[in-house]
Protein backbone atom coordinates (compact mmCIF):
# COMPACT_ATOMS: atom_id res chain seq x y z
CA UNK A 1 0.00 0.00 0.00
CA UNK A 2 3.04 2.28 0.93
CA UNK A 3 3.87 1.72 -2.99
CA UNK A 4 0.72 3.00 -4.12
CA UNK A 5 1.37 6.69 -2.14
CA UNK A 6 3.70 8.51 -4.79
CA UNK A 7 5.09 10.46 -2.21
CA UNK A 8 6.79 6.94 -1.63
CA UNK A 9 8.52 7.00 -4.18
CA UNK A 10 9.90 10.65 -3.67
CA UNK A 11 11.03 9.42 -0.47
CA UNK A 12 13.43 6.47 -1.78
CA UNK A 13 14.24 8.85 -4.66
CA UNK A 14 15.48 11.44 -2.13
CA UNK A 15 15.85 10.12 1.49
CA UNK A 16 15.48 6.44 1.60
CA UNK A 17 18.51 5.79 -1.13
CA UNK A 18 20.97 8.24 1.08
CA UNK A 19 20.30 6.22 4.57
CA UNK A 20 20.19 2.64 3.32
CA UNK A 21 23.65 3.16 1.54
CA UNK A 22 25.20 5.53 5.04
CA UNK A 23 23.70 1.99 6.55
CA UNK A 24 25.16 0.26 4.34
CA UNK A 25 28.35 1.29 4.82
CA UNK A 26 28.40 0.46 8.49
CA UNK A 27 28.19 -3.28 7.60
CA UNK A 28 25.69 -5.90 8.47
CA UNK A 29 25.18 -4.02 11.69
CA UNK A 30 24.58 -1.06 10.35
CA UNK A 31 22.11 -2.51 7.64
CA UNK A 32 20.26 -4.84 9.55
CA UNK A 33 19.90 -1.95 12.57
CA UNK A 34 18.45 0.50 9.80
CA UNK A 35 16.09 -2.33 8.36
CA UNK A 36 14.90 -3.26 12.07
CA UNK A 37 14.50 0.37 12.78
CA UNK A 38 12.68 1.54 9.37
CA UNK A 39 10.35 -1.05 10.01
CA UNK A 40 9.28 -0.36 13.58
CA UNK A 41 8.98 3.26 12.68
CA UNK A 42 6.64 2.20 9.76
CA UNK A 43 4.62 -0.19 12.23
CA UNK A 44 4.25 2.48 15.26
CA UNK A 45 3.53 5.35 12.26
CA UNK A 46 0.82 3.12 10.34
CA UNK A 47 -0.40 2.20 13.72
CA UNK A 48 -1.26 5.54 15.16
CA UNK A 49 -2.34 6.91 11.63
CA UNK A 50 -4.99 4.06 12.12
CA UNK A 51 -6.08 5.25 15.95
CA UNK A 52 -5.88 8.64 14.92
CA UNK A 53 -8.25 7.94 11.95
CA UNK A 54 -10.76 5.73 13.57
CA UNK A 55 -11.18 8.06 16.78
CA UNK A 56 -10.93 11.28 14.87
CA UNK A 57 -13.38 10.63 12.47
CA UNK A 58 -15.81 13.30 11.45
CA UNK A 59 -13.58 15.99 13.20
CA UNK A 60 -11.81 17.46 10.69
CA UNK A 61 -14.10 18.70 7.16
CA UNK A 62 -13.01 18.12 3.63
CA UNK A 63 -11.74 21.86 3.37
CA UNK A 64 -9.56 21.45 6.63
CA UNK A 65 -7.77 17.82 5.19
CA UNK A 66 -7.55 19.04 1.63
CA UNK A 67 -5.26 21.91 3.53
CA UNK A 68 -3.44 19.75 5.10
CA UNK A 69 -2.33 17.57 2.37
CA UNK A 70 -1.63 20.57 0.26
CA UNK A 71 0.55 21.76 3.23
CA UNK A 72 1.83 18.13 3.58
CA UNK A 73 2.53 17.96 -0.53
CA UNK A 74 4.50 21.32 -0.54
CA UNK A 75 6.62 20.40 2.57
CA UNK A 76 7.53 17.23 0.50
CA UNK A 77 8.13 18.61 -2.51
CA UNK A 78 10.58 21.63 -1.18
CA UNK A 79 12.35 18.60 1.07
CA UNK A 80 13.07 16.83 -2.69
CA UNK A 81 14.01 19.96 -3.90
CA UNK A 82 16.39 20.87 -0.82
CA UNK A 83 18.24 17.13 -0.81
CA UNK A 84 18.68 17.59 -4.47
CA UNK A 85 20.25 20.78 -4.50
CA UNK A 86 22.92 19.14 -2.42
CA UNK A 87 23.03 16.29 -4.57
CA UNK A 88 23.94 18.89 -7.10
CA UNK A 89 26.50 20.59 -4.92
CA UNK A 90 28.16 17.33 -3.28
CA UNK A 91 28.39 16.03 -7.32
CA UNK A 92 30.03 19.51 -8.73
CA UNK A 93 32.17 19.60 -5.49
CA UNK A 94 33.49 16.38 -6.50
CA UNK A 95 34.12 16.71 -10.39
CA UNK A 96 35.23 19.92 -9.00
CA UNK A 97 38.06 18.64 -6.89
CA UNK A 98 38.78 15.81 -10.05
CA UNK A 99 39.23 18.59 -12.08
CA UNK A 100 41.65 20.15 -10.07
């Protein structure tokens, strides 16, 4: 279901791809501790989204959650942007330094 959110995807595109491979590099320690701890964080996450849902229902109106996925959308979108800009920089600091 995660799959199905595109702002998955963005994630792994932007995030996701960075920590698994700093994880990565730490060794099987490092990777399995990551794993273990992305997926308890996705468990506790999904879990209260559900609580929150099923006892807040009816309390917020259509208006109020369209906001607050627009606010939500924009917040993810100008996190991309900001991780790619330093994508950018890290790879011109680096053919910079090649260069040199």
């Amino acid at each position: 279901m995660s799959m199905a959110n595109p702002y998955w995807w963005l994630w792994w595109a932007m995030i996701g791809t960075a920590h698994a491979g700093w994880a990565v590099q730490r060794g099987r320690v490092g990777a399995g501790v990551y794993f273990t701890g992305h997926v308890l964080s996705d468990v506790i996450w999904y879990s209260a989204v559900s609580v929150a849902l099923g006892a807040g229902r009816g309390l917020l109106s259509a208006g109020t959650l369209r906001a607050i996925y627009l606010a939500c959308a924009v917040f993810l979108v100008g996190m991309g942007a900001v991780f790619a800009g330093a994508g950018v920089r890290a790879v011109r600091r680096a053919v910079w330094a090649a260069e040199r």
